[in-house]
PDB file of N, CA and C in Angstrom:
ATOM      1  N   UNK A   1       0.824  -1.185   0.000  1.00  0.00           N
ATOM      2  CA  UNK A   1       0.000   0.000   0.000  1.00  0.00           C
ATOM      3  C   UNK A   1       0.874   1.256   0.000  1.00  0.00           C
ATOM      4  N   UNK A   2       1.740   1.112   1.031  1.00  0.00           N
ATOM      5  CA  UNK A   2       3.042   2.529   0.730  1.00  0.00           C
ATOM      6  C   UNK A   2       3.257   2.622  -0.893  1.00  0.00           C
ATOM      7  N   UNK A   3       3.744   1.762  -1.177  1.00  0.00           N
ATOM      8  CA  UNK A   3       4.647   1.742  -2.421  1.00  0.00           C
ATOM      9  C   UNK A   3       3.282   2.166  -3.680  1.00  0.00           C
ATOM     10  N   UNK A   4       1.992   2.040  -3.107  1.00  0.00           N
ATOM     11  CA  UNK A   4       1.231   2.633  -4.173  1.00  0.00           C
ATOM     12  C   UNK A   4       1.144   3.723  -3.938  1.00  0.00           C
ATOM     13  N   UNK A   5       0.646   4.298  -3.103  1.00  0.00           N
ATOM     14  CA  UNK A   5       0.194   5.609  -2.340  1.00  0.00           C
ATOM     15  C   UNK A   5       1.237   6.705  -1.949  1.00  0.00           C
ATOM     16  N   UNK A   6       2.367   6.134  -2.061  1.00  0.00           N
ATOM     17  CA  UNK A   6       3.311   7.153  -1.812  1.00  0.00           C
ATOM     18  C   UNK A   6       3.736   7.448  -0.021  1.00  0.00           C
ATOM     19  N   UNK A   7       5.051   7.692   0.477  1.00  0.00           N
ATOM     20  CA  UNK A   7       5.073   7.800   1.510  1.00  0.00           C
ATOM     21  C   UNK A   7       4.055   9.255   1.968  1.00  0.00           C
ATOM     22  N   UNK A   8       3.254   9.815   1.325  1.00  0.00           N
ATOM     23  CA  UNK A   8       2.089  10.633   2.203  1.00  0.00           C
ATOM     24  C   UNK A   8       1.241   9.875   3.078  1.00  0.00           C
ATOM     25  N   UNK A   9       0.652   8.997   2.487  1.00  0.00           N
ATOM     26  CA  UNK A   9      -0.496   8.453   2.909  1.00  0.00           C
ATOM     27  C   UNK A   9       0.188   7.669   4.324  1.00  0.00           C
ATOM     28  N   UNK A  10       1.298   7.488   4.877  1.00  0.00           N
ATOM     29  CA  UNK A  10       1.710   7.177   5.916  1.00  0.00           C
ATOM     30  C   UNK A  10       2.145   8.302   7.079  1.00  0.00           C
ATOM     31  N   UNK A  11       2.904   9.177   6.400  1.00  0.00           N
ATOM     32  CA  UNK A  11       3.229  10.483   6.900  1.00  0.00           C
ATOM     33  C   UNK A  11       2.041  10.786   7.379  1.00  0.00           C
ATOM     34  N   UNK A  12       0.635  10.674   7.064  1.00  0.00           N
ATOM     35  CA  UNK A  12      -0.513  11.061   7.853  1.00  0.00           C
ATOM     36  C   UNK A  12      -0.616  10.579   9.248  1.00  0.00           C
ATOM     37  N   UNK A  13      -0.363   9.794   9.155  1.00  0.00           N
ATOM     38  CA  UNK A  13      -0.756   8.817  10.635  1.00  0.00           C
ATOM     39  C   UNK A  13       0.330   8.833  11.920  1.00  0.00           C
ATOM     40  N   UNK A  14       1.207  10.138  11.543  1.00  0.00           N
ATOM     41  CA  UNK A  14       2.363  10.211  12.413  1.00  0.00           C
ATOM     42  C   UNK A  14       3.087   9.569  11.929  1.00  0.00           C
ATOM     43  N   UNK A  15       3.700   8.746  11.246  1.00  0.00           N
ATOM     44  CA  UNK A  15       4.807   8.093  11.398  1.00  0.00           C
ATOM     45  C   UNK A  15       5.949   8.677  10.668  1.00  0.00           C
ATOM     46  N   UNK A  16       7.387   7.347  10.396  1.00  0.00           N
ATOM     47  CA  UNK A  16       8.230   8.118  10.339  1.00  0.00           C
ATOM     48  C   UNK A  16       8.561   8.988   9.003  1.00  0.00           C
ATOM     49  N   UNK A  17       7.711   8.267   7.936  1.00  0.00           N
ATOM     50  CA  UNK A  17       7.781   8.745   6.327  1.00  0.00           C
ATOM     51  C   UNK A  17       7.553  10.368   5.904  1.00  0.00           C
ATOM     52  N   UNK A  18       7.250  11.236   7.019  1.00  0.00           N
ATOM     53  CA  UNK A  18       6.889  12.440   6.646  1.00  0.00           C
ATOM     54  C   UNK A  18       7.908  12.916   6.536  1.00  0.00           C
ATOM     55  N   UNK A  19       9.137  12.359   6.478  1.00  0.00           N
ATOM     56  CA  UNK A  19      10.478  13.127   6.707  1.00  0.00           C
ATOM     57  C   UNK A  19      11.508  12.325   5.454  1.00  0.00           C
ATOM     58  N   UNK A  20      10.533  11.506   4.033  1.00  0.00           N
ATOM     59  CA  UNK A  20      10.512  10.773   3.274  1.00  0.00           C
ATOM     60  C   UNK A  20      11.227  12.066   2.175  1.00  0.00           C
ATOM     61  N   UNK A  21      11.760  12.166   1.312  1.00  0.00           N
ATOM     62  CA  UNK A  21      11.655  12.737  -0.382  1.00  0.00           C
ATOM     63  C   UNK A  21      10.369  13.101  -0.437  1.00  0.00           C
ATOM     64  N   UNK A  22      10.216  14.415  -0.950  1.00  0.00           N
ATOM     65  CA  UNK A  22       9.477  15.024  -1.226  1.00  0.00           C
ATOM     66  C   UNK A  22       8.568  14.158  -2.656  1.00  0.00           C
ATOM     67  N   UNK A  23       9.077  13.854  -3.272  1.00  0.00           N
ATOM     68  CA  UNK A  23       8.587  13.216  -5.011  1.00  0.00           C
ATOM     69  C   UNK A  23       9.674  11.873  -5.048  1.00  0.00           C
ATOM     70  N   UNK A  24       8.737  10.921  -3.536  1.00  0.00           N
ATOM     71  CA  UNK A  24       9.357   9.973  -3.412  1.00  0.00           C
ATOM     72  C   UNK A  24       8.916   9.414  -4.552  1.00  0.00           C
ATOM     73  N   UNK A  25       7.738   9.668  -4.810  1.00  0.00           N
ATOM     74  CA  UNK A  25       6.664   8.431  -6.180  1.00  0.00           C
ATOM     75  C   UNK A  25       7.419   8.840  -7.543  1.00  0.00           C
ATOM     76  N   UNK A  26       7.543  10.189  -7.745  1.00  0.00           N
ATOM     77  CA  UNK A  26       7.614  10.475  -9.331  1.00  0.00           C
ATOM     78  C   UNK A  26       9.540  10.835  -9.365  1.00  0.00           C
ATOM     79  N   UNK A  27       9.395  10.385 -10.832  1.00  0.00           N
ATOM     80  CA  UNK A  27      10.395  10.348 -11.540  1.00  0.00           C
ATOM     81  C   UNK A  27      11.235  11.762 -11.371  1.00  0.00           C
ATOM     82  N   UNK A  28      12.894  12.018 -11.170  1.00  0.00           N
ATOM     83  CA  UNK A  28      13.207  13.186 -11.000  1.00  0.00           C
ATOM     84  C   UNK A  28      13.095  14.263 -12.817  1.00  0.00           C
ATOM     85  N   UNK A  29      12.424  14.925 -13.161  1.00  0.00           N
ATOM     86  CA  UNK A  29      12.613  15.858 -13.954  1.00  0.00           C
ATOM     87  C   UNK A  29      13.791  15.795 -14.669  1.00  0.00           C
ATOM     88  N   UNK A  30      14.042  15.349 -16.065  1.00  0.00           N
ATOM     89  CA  UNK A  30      14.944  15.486 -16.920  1.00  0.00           C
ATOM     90  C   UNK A  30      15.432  16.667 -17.563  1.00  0.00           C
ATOM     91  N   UNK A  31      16.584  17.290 -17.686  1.00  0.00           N
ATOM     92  CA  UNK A  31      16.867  18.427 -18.239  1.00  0.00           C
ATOM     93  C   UNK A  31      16.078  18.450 -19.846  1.00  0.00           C
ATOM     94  N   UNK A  32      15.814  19.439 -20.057  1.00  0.00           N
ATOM     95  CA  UNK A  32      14.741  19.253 -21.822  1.00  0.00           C
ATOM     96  C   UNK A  32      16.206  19.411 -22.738  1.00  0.00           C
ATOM     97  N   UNK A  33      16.000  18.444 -23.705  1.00  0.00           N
ATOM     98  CA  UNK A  33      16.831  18.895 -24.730  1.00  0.00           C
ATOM     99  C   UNK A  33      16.944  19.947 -25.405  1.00  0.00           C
ATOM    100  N   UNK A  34      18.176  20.110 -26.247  1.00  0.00           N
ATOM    101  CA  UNK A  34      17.438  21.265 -27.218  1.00  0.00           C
ATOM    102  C   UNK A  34      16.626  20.688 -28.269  1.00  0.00           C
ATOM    103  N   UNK A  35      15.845  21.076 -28.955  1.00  0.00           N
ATOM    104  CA  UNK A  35      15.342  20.706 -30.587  1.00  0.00           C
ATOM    105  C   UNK A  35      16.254  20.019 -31.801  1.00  0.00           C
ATOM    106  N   UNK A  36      15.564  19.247 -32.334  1.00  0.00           N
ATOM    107  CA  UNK A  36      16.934  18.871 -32.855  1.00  0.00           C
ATOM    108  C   UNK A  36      16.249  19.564 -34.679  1.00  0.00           C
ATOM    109  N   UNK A  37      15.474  19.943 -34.898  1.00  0.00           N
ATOM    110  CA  UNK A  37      15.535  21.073 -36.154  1.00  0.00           C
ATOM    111  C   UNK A  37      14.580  22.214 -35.404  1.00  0.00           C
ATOM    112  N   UNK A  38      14.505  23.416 -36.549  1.00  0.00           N
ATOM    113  CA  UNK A  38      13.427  24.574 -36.152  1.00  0.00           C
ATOM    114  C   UNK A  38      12.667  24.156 -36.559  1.00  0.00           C
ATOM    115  N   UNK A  39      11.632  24.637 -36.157  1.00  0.00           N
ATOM    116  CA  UNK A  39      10.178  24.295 -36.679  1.00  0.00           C
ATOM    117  C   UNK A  39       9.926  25.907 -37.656  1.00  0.00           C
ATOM    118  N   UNK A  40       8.750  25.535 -38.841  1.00  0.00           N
ATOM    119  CA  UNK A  40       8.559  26.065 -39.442  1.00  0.00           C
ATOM    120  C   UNK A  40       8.534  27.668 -39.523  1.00  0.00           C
ATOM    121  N   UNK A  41       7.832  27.786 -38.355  1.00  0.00           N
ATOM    122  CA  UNK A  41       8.089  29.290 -37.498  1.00  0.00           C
ATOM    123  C   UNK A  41       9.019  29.808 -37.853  1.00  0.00           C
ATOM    124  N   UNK A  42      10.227  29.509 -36.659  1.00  0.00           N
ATOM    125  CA  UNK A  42      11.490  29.503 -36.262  1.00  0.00           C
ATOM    126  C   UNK A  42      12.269  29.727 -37.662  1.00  0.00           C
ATOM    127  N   UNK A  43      12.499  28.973 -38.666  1.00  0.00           N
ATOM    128  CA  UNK A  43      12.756  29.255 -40.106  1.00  0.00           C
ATOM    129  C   UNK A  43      12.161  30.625 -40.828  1.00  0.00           C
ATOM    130  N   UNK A  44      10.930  30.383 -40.941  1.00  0.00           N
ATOM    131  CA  UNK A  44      10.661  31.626 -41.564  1.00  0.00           C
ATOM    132  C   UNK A  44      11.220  32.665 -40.750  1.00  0.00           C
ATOM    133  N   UNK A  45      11.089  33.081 -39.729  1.00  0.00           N
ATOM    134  CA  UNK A  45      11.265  34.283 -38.833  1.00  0.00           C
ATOM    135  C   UNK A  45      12.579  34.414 -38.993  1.00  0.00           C
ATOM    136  N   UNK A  46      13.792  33.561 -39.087  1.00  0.00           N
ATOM    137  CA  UNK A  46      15.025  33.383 -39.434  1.00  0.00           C
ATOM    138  C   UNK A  46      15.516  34.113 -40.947  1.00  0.00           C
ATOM    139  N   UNK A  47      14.473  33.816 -41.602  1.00  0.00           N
ATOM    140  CA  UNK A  47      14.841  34.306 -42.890  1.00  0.00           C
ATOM    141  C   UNK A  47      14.316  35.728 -43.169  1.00  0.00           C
ATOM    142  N   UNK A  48      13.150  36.079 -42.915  1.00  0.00           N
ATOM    143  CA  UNK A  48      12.163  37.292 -42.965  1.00  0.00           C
ATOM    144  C   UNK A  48      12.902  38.367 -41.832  1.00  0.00           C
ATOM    145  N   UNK A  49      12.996  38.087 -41.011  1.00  0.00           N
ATOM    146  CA  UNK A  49      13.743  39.012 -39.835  1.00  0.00           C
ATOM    147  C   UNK A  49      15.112  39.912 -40.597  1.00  0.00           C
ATOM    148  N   UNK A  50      16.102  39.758 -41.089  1.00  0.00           N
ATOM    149  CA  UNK A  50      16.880  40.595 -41.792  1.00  0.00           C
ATOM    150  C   UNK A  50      16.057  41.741 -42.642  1.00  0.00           C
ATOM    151  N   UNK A  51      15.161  41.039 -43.616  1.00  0.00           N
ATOM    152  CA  UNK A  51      14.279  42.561 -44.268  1.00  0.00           C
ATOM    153  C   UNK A  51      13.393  43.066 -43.557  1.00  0.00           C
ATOM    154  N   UNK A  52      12.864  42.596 -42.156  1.00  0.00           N
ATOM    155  CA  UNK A  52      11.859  43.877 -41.597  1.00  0.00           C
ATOM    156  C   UNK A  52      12.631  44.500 -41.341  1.00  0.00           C
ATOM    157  N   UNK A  53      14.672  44.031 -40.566  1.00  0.00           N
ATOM    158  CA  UNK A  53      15.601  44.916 -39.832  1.00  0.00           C
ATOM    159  C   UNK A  53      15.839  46.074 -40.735  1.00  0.00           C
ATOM    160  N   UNK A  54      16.075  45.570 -42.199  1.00  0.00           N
ATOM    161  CA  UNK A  54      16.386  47.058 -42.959  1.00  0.00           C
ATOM    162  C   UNK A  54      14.831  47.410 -43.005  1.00  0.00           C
ATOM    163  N   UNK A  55      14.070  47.367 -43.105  1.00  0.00           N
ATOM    164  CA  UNK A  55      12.940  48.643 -42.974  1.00  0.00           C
ATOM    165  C   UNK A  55      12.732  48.975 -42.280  1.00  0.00           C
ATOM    166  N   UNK A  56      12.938  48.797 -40.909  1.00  0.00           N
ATOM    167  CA  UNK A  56      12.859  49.332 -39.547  1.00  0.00           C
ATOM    168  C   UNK A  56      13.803  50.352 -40.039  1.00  0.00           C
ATOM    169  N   UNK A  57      15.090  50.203 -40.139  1.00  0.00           N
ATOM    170  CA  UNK A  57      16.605  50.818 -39.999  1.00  0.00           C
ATOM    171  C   UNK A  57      16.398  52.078 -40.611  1.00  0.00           C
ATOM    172  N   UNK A  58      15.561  51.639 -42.107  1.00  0.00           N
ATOM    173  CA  UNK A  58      15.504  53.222 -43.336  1.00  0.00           C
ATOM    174  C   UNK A  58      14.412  53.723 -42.918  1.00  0.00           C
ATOM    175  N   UNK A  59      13.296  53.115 -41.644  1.00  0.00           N
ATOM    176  CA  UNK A  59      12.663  54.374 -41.132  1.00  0.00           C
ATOM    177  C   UNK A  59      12.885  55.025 -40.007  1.00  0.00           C
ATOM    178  N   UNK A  60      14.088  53.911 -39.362  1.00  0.00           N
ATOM    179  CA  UNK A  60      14.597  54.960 -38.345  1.00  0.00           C
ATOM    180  C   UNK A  60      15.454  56.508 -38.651  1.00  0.00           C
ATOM    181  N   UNK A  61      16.080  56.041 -39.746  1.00  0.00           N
ATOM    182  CA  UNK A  61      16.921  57.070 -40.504  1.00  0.00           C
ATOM    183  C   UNK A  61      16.234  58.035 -41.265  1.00  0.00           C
ATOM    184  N   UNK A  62      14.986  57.611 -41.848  1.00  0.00           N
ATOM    185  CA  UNK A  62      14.107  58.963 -41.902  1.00  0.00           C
ATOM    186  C   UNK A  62      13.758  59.748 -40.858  1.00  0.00           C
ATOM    187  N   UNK A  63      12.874  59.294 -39.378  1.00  0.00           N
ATOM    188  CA  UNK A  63      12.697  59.399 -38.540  1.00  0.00           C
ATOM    189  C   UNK A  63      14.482  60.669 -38.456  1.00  0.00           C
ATOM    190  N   UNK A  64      14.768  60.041 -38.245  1.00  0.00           N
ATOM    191  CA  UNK A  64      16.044  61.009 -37.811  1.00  0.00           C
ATOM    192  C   UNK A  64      16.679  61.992 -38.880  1.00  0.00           C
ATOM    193  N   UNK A  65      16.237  61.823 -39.892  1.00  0.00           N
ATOM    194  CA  UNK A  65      16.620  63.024 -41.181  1.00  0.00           C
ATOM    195  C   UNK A  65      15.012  64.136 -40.605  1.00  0.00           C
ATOM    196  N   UNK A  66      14.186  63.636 -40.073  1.00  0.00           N
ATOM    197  CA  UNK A  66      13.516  65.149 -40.040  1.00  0.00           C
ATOM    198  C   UNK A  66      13.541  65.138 -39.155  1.00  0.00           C
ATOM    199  N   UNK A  67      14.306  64.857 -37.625  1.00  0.00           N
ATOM    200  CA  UNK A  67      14.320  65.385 -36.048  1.00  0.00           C
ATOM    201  C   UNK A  67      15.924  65.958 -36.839  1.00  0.00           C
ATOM    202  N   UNK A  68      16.555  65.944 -37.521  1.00  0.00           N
ATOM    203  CA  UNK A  68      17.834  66.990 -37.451  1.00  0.00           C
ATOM    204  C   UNK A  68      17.540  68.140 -38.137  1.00  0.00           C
ATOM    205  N   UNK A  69      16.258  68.404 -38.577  1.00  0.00           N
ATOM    206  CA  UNK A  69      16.216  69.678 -39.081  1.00  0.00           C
ATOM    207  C   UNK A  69      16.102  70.933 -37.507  1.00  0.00           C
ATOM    208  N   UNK A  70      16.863  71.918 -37.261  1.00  0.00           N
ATOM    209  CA  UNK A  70      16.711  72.748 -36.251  1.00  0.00           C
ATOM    210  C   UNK A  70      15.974  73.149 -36.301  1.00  0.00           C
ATOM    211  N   UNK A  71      15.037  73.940 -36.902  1.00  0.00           N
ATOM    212  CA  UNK A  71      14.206  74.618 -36.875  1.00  0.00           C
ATOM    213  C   UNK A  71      12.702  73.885 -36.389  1.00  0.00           C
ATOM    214  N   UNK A  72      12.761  72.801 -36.518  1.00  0.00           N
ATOM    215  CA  UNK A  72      11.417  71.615 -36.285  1.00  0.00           C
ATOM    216  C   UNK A  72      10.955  71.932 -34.894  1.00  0.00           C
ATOM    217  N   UNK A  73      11.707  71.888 -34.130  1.00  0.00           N
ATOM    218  CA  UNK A  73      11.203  71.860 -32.715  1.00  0.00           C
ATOM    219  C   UNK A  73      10.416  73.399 -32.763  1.00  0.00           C
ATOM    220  N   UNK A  74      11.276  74.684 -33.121  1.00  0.00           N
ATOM    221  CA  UNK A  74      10.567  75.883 -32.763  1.00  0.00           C
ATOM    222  C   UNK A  74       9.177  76.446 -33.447  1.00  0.00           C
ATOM    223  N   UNK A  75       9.485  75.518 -34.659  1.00  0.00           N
ATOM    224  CA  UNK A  75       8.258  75.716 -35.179  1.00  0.00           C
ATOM    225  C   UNK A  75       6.690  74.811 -34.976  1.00  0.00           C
ATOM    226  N   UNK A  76       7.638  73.744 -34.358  1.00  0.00           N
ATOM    227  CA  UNK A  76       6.534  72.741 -33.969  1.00  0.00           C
ATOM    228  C   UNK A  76       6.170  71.884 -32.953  1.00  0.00           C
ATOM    229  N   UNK A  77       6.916  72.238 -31.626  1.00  0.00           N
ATOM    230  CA  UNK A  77       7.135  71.092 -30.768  1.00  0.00           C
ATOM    231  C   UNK A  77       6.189  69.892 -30.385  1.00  0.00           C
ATOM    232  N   UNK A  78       4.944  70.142 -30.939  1.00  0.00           N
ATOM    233  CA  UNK A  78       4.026  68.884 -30.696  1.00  0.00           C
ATOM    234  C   UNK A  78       4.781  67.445 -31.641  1.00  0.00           C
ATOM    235  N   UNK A  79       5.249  68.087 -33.035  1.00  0.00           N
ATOM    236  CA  UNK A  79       5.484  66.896 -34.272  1.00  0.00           C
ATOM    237  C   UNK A  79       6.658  66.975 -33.197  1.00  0.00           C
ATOM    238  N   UNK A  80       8.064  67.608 -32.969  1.00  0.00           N
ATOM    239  CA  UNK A  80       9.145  67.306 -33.121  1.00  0.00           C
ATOM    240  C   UNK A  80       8.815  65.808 -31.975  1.00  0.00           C
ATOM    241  N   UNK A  81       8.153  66.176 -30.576  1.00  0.00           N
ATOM    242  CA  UNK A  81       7.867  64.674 -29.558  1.00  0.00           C
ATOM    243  C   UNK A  81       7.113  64.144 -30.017  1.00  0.00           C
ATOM    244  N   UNK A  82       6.372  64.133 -31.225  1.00  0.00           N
ATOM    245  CA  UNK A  82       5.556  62.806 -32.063  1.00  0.00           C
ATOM    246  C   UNK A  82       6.622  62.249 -32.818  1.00  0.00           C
ATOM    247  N   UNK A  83       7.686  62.456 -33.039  1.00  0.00           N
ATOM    248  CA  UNK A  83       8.653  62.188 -34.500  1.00  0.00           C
ATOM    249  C   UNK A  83       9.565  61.346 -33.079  1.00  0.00           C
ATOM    250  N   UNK A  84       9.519  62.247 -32.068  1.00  0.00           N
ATOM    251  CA  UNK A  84      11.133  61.633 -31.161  1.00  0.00           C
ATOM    252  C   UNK A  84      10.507  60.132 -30.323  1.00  0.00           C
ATOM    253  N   UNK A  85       9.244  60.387 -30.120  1.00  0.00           N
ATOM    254  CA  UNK A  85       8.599  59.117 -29.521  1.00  0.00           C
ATOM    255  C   UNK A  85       8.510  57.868 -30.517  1.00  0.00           C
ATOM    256  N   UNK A  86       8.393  58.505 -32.010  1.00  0.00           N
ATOM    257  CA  UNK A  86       8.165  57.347 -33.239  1.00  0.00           C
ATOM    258  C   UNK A  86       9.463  56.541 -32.824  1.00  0.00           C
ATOM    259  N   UNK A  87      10.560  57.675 -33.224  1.00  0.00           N
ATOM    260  CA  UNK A  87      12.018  56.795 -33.283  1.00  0.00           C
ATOM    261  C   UNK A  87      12.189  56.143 -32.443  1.00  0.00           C
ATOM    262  N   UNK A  88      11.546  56.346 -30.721  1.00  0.00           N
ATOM    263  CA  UNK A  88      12.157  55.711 -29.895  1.00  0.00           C
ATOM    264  C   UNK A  88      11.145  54.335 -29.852  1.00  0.00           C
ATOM    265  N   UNK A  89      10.156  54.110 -30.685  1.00  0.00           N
ATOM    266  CA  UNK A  89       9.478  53.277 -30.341  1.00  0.00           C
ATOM    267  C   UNK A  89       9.924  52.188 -31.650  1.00  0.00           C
ATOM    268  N   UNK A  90      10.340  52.878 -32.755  1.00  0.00           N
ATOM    269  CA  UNK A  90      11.476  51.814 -33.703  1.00  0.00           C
ATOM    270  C   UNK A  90      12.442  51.415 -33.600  1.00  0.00           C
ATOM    271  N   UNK A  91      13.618  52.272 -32.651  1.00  0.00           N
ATOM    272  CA  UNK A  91      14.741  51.444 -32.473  1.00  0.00           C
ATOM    273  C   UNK A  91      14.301  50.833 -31.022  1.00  0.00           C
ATOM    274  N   UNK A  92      13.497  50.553 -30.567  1.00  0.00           N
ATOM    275  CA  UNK A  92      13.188  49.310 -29.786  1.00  0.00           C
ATOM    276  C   UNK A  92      12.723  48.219 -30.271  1.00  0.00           C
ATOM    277  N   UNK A  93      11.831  48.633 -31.243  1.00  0.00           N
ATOM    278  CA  UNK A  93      11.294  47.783 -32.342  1.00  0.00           C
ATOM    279  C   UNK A  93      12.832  46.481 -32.944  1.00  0.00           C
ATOM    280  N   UNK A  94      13.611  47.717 -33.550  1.00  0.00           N
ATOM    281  CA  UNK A  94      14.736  47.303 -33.798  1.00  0.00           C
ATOM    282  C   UNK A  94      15.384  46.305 -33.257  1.00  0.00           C
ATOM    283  N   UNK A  95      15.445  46.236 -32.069  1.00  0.00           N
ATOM    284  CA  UNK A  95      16.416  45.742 -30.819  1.00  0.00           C
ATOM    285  C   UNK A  95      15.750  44.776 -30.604  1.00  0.00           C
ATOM    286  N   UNK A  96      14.569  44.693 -30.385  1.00  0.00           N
ATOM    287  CA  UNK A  96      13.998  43.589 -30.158  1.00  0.00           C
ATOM    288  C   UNK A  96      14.104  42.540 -31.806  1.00  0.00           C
ATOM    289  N   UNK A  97      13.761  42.760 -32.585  1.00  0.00           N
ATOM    290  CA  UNK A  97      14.407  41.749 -33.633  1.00  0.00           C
ATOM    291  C   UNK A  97      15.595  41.636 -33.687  1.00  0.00           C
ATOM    292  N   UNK A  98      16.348  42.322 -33.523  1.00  0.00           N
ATOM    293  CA  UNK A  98      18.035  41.915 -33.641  1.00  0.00           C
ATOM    294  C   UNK A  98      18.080  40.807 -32.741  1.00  0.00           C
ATOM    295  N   UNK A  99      17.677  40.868 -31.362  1.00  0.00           N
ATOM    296  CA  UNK A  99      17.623  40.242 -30.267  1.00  0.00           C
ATOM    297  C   UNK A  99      16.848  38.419 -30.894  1.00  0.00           C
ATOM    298  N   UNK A 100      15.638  38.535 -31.135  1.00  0.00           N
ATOM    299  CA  UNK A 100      15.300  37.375 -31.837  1.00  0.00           C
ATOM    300  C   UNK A 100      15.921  36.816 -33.193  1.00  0.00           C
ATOM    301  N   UNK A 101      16.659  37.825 -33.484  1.00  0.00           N
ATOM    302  CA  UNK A 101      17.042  37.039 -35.214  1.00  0.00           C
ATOM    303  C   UNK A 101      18.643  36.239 -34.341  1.00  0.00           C
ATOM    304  N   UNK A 102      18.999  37.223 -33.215  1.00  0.00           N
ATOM    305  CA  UNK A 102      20.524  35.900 -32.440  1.00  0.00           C
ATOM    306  C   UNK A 102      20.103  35.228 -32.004  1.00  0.00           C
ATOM    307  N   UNK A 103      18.835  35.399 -31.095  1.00  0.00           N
ATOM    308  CA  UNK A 103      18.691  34.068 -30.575  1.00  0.00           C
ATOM    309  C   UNK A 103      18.529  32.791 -31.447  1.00  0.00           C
ATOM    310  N   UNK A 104      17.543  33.323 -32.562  1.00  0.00           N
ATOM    311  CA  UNK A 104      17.696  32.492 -33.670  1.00  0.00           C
ATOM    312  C   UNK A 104      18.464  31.515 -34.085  1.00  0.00           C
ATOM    313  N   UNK A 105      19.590  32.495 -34.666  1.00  0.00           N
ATOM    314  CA  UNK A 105      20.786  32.291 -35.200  1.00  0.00           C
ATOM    315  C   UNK A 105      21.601  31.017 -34.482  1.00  0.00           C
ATOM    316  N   UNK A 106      21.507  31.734 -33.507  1.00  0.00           N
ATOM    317  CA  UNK A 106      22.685  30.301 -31.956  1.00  0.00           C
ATOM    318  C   UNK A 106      21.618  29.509 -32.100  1.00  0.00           C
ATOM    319  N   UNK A 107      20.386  29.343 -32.095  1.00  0.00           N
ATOM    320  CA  UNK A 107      19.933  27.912 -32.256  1.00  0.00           C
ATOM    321  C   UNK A 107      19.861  26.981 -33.757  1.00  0.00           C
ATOM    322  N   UNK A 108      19.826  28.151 -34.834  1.00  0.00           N
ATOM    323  CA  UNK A 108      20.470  27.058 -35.750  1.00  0.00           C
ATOM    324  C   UNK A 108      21.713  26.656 -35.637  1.00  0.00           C
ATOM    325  N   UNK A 109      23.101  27.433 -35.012  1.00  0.00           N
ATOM    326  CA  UNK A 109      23.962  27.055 -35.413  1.00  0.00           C
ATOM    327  C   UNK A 109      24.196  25.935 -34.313  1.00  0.00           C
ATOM    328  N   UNK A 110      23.861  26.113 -32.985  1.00  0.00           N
ATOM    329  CA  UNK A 110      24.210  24.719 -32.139  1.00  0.00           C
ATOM    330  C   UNK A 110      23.324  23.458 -32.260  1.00  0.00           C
ATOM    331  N   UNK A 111      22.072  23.397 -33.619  1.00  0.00           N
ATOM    332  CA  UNK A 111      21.318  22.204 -34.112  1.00  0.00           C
ATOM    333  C   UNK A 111      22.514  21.990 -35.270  1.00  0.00           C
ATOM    334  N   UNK A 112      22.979  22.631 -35.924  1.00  0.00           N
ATOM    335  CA  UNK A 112      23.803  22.110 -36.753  1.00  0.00           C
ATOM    336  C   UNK A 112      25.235  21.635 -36.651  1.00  0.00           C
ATOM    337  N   UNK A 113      25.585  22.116 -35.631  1.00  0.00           N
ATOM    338  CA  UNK A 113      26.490  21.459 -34.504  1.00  0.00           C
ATOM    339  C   UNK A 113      27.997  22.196 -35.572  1.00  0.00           C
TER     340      UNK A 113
END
């Protein structure tokens, strides 16, 4: 009956099993492998991720060809913090795909060993 029930069902009754392994019954947790290919996803996003990076990039660089005009802010300061909030919300944009296209990357290259 222990050996079905697990040392809990004894640990109830006072005795000495309450002081048993926690996950006396179950198997200890195996480290997960890695994958051994990408899945379809993972591929496309691998490949597609370089051309959203350059269109992000040539609108960050627009973005920043009209915040260097001087005169923008005095004539307009509502656009110039609509234009400075855009950029800052593309080169995060940015960063965050760069960030997924390495992680990417290190997992094709340590499946391909």
């Amino acid at each position: 009956m222990l050996a079905q029930r697990g040392s809990k069902a004894f640990g109830r009754r006072g005795g000495e099993a309450k002081k048993a392994a926690p996950a006396a019954g179950k198997p200890a947790a195996a480290p997960k492998e890695p994958a051994k290919k990408l899945s379809y996803k993972q591929k496309f996003a691998l490949e597609s991720l370089p051309k959203k990076m350059e269109a992000v990039s040539a609108e960050i660089g627009r973005l920043e060809a009209k915040l260097s005009d001087p005169a923008l802010y005095a004539k307009e300061p509502a656009a110039h913090q609509k234009l400075a909030a855009a950029l800052d919300a593309e080169r995060a944009k940015l960063a965050a795909m760069e960030e997924e296209w390495l992680e990417l990357e290190m997992l094709r290259e340590e499946i391909e060993g």
